[in-house]
Protein backbone atom coordinates (compact mmCIF):
# COMPACT_ATOMS: atom_id res chain seq x y z
CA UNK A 1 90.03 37.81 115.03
CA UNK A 2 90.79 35.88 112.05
CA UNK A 3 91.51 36.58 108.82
CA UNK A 4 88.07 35.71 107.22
CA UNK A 5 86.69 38.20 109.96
CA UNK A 6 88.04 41.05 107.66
CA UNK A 7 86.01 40.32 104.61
CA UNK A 8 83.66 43.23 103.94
CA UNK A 9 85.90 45.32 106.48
CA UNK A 10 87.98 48.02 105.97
CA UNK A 11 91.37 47.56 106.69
CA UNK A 12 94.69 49.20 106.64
CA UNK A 13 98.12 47.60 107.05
CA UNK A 14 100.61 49.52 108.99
CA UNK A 15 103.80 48.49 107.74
CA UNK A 16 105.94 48.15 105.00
CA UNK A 17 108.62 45.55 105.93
CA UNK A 18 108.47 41.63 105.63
CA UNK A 19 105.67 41.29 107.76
CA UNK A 20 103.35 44.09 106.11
CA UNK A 21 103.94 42.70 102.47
CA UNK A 22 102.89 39.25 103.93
CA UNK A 23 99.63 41.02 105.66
CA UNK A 24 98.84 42.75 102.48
CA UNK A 25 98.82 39.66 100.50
CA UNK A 26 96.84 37.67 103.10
CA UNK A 27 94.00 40.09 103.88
CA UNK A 28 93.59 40.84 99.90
CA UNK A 29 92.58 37.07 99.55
CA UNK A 30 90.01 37.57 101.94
CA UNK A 31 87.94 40.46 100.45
CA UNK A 32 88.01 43.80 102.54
CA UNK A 33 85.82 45.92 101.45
CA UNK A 34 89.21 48.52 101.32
CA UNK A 35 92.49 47.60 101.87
CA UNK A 36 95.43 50.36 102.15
CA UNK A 37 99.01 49.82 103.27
CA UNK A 38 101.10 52.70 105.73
CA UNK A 39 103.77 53.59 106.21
CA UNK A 40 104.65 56.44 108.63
CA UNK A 41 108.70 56.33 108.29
CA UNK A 42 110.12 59.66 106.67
CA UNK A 43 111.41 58.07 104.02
CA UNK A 44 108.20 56.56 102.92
CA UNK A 45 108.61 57.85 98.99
CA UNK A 46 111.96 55.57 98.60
CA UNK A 47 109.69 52.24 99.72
CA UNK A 48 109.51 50.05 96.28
CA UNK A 49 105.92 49.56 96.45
CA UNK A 50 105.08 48.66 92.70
CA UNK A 51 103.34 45.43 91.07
CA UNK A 52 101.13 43.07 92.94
CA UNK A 53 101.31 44.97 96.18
CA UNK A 54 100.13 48.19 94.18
CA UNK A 55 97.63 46.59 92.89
CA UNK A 56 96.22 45.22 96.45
CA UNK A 57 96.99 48.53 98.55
CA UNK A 58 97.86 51.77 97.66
CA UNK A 59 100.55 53.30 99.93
CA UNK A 60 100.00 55.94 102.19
CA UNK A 61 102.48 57.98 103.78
CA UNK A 62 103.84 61.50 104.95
CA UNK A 63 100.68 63.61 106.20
CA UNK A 64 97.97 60.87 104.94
CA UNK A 65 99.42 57.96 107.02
CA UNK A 66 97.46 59.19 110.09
CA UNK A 67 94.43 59.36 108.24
CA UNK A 68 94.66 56.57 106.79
CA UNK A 69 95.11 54.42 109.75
CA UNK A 70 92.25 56.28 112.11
CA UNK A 71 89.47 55.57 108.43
CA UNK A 72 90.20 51.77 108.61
CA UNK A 73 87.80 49.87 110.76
CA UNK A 74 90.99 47.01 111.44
CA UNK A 75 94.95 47.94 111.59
CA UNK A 76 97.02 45.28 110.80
CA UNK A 77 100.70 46.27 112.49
CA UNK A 78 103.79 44.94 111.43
CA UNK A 79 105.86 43.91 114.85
CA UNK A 80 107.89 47.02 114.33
CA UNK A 81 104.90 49.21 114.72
CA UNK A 82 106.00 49.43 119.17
CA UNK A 83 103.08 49.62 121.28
CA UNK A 84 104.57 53.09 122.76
CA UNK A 85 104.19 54.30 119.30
CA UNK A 86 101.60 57.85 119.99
CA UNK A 87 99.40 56.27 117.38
CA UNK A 88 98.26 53.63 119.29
CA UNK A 89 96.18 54.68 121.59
CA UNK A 90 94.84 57.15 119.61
CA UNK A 91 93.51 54.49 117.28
CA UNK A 92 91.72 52.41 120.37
CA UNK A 93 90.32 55.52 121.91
CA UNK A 94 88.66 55.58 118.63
CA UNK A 95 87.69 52.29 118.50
CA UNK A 96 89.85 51.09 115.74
CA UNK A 97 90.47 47.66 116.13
CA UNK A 98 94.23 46.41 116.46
CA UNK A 99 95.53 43.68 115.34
CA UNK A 100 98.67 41.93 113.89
CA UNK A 101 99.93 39.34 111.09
CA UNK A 102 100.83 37.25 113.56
CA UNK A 103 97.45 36.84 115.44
CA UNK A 104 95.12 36.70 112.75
CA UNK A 105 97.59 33.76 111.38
CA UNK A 106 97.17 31.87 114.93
CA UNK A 107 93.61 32.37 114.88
CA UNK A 108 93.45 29.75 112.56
CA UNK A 109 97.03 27.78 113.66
CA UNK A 110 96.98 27.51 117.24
CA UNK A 111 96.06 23.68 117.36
CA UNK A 112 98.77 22.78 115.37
CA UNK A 113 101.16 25.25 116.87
CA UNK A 114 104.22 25.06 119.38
CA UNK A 115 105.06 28.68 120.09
CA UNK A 116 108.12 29.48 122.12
CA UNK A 117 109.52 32.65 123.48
CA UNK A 118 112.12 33.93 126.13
CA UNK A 119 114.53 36.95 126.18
CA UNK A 120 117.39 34.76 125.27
CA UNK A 121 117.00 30.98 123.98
CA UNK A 122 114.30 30.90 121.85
CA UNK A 123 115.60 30.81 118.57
CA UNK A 124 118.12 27.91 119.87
CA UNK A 125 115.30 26.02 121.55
CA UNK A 126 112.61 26.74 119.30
CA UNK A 127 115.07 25.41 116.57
CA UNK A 128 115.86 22.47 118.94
CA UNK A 129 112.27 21.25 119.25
CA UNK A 130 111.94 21.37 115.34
CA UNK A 131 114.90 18.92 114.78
CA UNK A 132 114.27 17.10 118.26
CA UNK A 133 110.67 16.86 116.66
CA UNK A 134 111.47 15.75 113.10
CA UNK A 135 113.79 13.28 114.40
CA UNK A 136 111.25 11.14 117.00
CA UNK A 137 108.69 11.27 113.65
CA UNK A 138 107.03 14.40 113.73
CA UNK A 139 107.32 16.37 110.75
CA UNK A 140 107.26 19.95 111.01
CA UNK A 141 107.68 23.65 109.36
CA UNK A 142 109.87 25.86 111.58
CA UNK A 143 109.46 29.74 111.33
CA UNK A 144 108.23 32.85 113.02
CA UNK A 145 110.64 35.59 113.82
CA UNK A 146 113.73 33.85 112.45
CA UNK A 147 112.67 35.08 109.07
CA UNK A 148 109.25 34.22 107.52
CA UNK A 149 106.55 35.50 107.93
CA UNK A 150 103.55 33.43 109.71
CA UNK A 151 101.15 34.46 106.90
CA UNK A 152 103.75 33.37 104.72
CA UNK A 153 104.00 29.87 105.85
CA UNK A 154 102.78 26.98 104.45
CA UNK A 155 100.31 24.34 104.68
CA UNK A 156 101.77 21.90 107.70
CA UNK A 157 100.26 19.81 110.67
CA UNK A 158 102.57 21.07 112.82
CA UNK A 159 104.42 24.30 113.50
CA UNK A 160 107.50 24.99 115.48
CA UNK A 161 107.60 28.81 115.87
CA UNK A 162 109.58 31.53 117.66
CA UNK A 163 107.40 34.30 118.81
CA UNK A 164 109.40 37.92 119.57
CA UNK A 165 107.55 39.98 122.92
CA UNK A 166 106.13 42.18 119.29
CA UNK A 167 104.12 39.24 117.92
CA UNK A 168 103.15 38.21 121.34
CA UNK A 169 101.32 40.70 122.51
CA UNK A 170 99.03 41.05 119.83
CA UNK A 171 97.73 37.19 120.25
CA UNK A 172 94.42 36.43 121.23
CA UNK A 173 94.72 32.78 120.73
CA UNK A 174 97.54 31.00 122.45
CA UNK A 175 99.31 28.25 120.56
CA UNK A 176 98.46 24.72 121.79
CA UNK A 177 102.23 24.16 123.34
CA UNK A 178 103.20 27.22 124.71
CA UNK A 179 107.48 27.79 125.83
CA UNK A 180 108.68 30.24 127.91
CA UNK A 181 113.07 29.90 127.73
CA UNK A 182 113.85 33.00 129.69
CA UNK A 183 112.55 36.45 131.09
CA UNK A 184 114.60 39.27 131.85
CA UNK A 185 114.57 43.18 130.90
CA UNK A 186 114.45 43.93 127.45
CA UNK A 187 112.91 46.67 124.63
CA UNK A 188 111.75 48.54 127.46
CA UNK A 189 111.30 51.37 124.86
CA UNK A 190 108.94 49.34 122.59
CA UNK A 191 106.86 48.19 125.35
CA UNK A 192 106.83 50.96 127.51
CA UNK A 193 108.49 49.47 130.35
CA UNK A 194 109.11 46.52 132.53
CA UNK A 195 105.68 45.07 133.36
CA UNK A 196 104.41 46.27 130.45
CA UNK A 197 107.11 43.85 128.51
CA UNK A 198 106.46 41.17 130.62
CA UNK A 199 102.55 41.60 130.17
CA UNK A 200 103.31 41.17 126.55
CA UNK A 201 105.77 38.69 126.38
CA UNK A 202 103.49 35.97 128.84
CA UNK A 203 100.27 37.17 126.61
CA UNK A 204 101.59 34.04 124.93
CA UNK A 205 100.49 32.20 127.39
CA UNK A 206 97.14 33.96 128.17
CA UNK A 207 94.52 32.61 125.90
CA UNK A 208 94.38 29.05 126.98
CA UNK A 209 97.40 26.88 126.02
CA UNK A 210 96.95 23.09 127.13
CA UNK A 211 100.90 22.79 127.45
CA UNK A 212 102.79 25.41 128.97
CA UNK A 213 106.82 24.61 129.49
CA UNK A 214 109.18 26.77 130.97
CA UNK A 215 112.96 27.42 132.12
CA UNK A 216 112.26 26.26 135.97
CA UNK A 217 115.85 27.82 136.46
CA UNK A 218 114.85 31.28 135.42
CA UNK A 219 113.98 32.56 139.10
CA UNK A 220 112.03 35.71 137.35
CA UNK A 221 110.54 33.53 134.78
CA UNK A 222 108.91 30.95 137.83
CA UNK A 223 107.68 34.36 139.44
CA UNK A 224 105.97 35.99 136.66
CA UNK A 225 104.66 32.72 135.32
CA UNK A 226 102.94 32.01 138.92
CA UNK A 227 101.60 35.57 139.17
CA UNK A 228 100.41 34.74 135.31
CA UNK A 229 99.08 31.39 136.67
CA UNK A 230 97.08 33.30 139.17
CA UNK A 231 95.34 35.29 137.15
CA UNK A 232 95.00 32.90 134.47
CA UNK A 233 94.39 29.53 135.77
CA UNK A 234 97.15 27.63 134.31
CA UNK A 235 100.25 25.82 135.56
CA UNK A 236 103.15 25.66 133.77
CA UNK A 237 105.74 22.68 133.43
CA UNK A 238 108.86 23.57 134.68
CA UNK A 239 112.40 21.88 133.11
CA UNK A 240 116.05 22.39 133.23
CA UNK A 241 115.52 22.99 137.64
CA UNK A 242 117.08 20.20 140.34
CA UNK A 243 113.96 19.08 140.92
CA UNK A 244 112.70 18.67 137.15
CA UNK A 245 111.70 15.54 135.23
CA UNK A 246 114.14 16.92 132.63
CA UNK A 247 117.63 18.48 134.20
CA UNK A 248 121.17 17.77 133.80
CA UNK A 249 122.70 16.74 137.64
CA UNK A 250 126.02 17.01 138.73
CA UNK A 251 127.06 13.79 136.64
CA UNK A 252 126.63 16.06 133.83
CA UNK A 253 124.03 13.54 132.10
CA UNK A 254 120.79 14.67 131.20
CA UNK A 255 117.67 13.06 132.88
CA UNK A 256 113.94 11.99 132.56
CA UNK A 257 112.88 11.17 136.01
CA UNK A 258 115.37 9.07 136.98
CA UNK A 259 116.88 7.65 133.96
CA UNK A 260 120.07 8.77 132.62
CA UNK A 261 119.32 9.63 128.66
CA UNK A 262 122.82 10.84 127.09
CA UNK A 263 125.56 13.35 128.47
CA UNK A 264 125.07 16.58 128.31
CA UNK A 265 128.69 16.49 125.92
CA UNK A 266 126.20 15.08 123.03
CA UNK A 267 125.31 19.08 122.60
CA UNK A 268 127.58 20.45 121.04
CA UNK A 269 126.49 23.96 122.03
CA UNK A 270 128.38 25.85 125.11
CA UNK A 271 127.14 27.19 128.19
CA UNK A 272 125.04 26.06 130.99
CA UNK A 273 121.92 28.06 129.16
CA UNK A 274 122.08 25.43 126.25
CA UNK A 275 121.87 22.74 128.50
CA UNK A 276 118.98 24.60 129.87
CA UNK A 277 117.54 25.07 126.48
CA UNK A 278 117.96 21.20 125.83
CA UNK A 279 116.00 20.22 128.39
CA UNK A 280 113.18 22.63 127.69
CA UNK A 281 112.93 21.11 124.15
CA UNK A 282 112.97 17.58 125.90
CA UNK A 283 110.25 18.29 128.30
CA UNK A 284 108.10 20.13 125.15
CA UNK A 285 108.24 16.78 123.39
CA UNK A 286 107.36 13.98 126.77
CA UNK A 287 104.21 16.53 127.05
CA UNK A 288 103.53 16.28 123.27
CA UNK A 289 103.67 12.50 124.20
CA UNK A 290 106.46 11.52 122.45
CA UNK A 291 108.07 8.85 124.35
CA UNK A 292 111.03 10.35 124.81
CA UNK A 293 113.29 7.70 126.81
CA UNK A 294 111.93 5.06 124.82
CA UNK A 295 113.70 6.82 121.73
CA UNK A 296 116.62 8.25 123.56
CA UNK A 297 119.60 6.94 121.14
CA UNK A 298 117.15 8.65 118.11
CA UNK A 299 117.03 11.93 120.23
CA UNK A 300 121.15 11.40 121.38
CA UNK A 301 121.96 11.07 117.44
CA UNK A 302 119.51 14.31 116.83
CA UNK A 303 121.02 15.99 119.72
CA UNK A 304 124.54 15.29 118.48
CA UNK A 305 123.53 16.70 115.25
CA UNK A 306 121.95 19.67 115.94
CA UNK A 307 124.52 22.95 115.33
CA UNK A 308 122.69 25.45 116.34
CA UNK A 309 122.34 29.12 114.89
CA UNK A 310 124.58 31.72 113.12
CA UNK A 311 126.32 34.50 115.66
CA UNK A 312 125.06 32.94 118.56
CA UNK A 313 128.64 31.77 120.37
CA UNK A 314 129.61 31.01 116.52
CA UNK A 315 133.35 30.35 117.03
CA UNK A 316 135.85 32.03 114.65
CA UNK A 317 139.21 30.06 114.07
CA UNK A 318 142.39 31.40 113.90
CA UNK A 319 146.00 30.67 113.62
CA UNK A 320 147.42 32.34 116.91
CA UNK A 321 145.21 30.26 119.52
CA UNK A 322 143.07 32.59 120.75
CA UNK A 323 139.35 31.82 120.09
CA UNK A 324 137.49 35.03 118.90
CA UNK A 325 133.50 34.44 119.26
CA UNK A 326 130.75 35.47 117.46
CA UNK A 327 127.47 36.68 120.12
CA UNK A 328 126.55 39.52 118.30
CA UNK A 329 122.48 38.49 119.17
CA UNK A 330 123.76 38.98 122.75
CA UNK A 331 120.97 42.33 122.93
CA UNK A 332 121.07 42.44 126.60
CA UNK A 333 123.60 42.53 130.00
CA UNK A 334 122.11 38.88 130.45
CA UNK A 335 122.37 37.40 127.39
CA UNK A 336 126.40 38.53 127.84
CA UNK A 337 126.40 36.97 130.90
CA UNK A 338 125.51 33.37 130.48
CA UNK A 339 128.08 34.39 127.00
CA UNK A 340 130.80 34.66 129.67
CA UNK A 341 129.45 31.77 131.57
CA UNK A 342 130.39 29.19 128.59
CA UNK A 343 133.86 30.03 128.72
CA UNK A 344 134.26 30.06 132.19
CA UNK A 345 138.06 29.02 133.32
CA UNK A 346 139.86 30.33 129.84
CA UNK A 347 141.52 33.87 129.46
CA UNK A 348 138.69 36.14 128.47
CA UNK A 349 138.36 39.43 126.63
CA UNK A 350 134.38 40.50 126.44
CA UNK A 351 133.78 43.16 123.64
CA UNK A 352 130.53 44.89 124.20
CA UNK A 353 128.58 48.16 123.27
CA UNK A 354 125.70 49.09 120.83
CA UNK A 355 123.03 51.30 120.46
CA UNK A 356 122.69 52.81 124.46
CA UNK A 357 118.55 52.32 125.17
CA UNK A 358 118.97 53.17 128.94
CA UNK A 359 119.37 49.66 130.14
CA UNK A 360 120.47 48.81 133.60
CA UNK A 361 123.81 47.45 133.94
CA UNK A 362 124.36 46.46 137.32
CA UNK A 363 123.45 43.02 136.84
CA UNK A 364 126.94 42.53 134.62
CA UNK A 365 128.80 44.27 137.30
CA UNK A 366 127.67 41.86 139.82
CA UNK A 367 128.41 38.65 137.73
CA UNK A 368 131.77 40.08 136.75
CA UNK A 369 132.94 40.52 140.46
CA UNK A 370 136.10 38.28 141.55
CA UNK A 371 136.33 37.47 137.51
CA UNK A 372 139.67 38.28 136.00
CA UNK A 373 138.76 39.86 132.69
CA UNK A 374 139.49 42.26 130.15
CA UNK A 375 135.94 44.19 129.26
CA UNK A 376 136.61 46.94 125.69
CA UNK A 377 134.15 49.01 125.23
CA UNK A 378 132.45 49.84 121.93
CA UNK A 379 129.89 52.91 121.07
CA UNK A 380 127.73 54.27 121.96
CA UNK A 381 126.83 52.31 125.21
CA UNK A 382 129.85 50.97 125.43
CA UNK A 383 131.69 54.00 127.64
CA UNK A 384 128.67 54.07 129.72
CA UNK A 385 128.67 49.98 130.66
CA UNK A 386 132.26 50.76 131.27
CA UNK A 387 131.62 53.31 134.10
CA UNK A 388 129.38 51.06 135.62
CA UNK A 389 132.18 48.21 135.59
CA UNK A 390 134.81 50.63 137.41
CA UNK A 391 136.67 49.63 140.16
CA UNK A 392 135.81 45.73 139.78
CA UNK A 393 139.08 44.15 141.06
CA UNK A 394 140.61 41.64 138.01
CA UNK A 395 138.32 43.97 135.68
CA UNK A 396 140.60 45.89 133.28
CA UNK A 397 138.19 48.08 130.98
CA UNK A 398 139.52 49.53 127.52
CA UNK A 399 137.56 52.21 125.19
CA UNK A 400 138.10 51.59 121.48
CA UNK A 401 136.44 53.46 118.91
CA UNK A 402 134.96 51.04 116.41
CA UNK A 403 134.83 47.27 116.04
CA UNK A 404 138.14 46.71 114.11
CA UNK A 405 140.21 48.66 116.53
CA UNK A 406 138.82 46.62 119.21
CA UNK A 407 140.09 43.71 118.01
CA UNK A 408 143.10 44.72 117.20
CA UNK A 409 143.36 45.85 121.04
CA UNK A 410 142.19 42.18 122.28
CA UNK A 411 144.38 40.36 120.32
CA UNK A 412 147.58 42.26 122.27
CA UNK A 413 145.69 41.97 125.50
CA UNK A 414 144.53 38.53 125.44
CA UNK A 415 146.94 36.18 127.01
CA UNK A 416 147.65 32.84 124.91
CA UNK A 417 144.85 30.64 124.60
CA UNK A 418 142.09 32.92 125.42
CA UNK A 419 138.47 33.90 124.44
CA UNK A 420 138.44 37.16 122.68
CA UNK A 421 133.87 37.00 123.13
CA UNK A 422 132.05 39.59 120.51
CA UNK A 423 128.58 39.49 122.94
CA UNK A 424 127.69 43.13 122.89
CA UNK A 425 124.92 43.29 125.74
CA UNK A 426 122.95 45.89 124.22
CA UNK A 427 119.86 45.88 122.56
CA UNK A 428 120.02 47.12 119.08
CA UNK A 429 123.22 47.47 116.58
CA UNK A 430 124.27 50.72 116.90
CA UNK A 431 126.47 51.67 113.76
CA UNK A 432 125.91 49.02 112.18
CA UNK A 433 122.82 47.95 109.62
CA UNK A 434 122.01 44.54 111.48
CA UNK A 435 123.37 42.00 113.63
CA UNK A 436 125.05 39.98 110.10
CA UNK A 437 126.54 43.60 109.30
CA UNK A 438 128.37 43.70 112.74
CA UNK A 439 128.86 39.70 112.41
CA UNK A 440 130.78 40.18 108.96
CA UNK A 441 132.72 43.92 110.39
CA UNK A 442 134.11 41.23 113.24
CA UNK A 443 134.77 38.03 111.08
CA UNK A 444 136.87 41.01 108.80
CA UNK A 445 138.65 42.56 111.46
CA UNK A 446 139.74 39.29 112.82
CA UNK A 447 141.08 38.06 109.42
CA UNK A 448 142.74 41.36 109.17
CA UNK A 449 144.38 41.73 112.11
CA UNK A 450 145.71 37.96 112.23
């Protein structure tokens, strides 16, 4: 469906956020015969909903948000709208058509459109291909999930976007280069569980992409993307495994077939994941035909310069010598993990806990075992990730009540030299606003405790 599909059409917008203000504004421009925005939050008489908007769509909310969804012939949900919300169904059994901001946007984008996803890495690597990207020549606008909008982006002949598992499953057009950086369990509570979030999360790749690259070192990611391919038809390219045009061997020099391009030292970023990431990026462009060892000292000096994103293994300096570490996007036991990885051999102090979603845990016990490491826990989860982590050998575990006290409890513990790692393996934020509120409560409670 695209967005001139909706002209005559009436059409509500469920959502009130970013993303809805953006629909709002798009679909007006296209003529529905009614447009009306929802929202079906309890506080829906404290949204500022005034002006322009006002003028476009009339809010609806409290007992007329149902109503006003099930009378529209189209529903236009925001990527917070989750697919488990009761709603939903309700609406298709009716025959309400579903759609989001995101799709109708690709409808008319996908050509010019590189689209990358991944339950960890794909703001770093869809970030990555952008500068790899503007750097060998291509000019491009970067956006998506990392903050605007796709209906609020503008004119460009090429995209670089990140793509949550939310705005993925609504597609119905693929992008033309489709990038897969990871797949593991995660918002099993939006999606309704873990098929169902891998259905939605590879529905990126569904609708006929003619380049798919992915993480050929993600074990889960190479099974799901073969049981995708069977279904589907397509093949994927696979980078970043032993056997990949683009990998880093045990020289530690990243490769295109068999010529050395640059060491893997010219990223700047930590952790075996980021090499990972690098050579997905790498691989996206050869298959873009970019002629990628042919400009390899224009990608090295890109590569060099490229710094990456805020609170992902952001490090924090300070006076005594221990290293405290921003991961506070670390939403999930794995994302903690390969967190852990990058400072593998130094002293290490892991904070973690957030808002507890049921997740399993087991994984982190089992990369933790024969680690020496000092795990404090944090609420609400934390207490419960701390059970599971009981009676590791070398695993000391520590409760502390908030953020500040916790790091004011690793800085005694920490021996001289070491990692104190914020990387709080669950899902959501848990008393804090957002992940720059907990960010800022940790840069403060370093400072302070100095």
């Amino acid at each position: 469906m695209r967005l001139t599909d909706l002209r005559g059409r009436s059409v509500a917008v469920w959502g009130t956020g970013r993303e809805g203000r953006a629909a709002v504004v798009a679909v007006a421009a296209h003529g529905p015969s009614r447009l009306i925005a929802v929202d079906d939050s309890a506080n829906f008489l404290s949204v500022p909903w005034e002006g322009e908007l006002a003028a476009l769509a009339p809010l609806a909310g409290g007992d007329h948000a149902f109503a006003a969804l099930v009378a529209a012939d189209v529903v236009v949900r925001s990527p917070g709208v989750p697919q488990t919300h009761p709603w939903m169904a309700e609406l298709r059994s009716r025959g309400v058509t579903v759609t989001g901001g995101s799709a109708l946007w690709m409808a008319d984008h996908a050509g010019r459109t590189v689209g990358v996803t991944g339950s960890k890495g794909k703001s770093t690597t869809a970030s990555m291909i952008s500068h790899l990207l503007a750097a060998a020549g291509r000019p491009n606008v970067f956006g998506g999930n990392i903050g605007v909008p796709l209906l609020d982006l503008p004119p460009a002949q090429q995209y670089v976007l990140e793509l949550s598992s939310y705005q993925c499953s609504d597609l119905t057009d693929s992008p033309r280069v489709a990038v897969v950086t990871s797949l593991f369990p995660e918002h099993l509570d939006a999606h309704g569980g873990e098929r169902e979030y891998y259905r939605d999360k590879l529905n990126l790749l569904a609708h006929g992409p003619e380049l798919i690259v992915i993480n050929g070192a993600d074990e889960r990611l190479v099974t799901e993307t073969l049981r995708a391919r069977d279904a589907n038809g397509f093949a994927a390219v696979p980078a970043a495994s032993g056997d990949s045009r683009f990998r880093i061997d045990d020289d530690d020099l990243v490769y295109c077939s068999d010529e050395a391009l640059f060491p893997r030292t010219a990223l700047r970023l930590r952790g075996r994941h980021n090499g990972r990431n690098l050579c997905v990026a790498l691989a996206v462009l050869d298959g873009m035909g970019i002629d990628v060892a042919g400009l390899k000292d224009e990608l090295r000096q890109a590569v060099e310069s490229f710094e990456g994103l805020p609170h992902r293994l952001a490090e924090i300096e300070d006076p005594s010598g221990l290293t405290f570490v921003d991961d506070t996007l670390s939403t999930s036991p794995y994302a903690a993990m390969h967190a852990v990885d990058a400072y593998e051999g130094r002293p290490l102090t892991l904070l973690v806990g957030g808002t507890d979603r049921g997740l399993d845990y087991a994984p982190l016990r089992e990369h933790l075992r024969g680690l020496e490491i000092i795990v404090i826990g944090l609420p609400d989860s934390g207490p419960r990730i701390l059970r599971e982590l009981a009676g590791l050998p070398g695993v000391r575990t520590e409760e502390a009540e908030d953020l500040p006290s916790a790091v004011r409890l690793a800085r005694k513990l920490t021996p001289p030299g070491g990692v104190v790692l914020l990387s709080p393996a669950a899902p959501s934020y848990g008393r804090f606003r957002n992940f720059e509120h907990r960010s800022e409560v940790f840069a403060q409670a370093v400072r302070e405790s100095s």
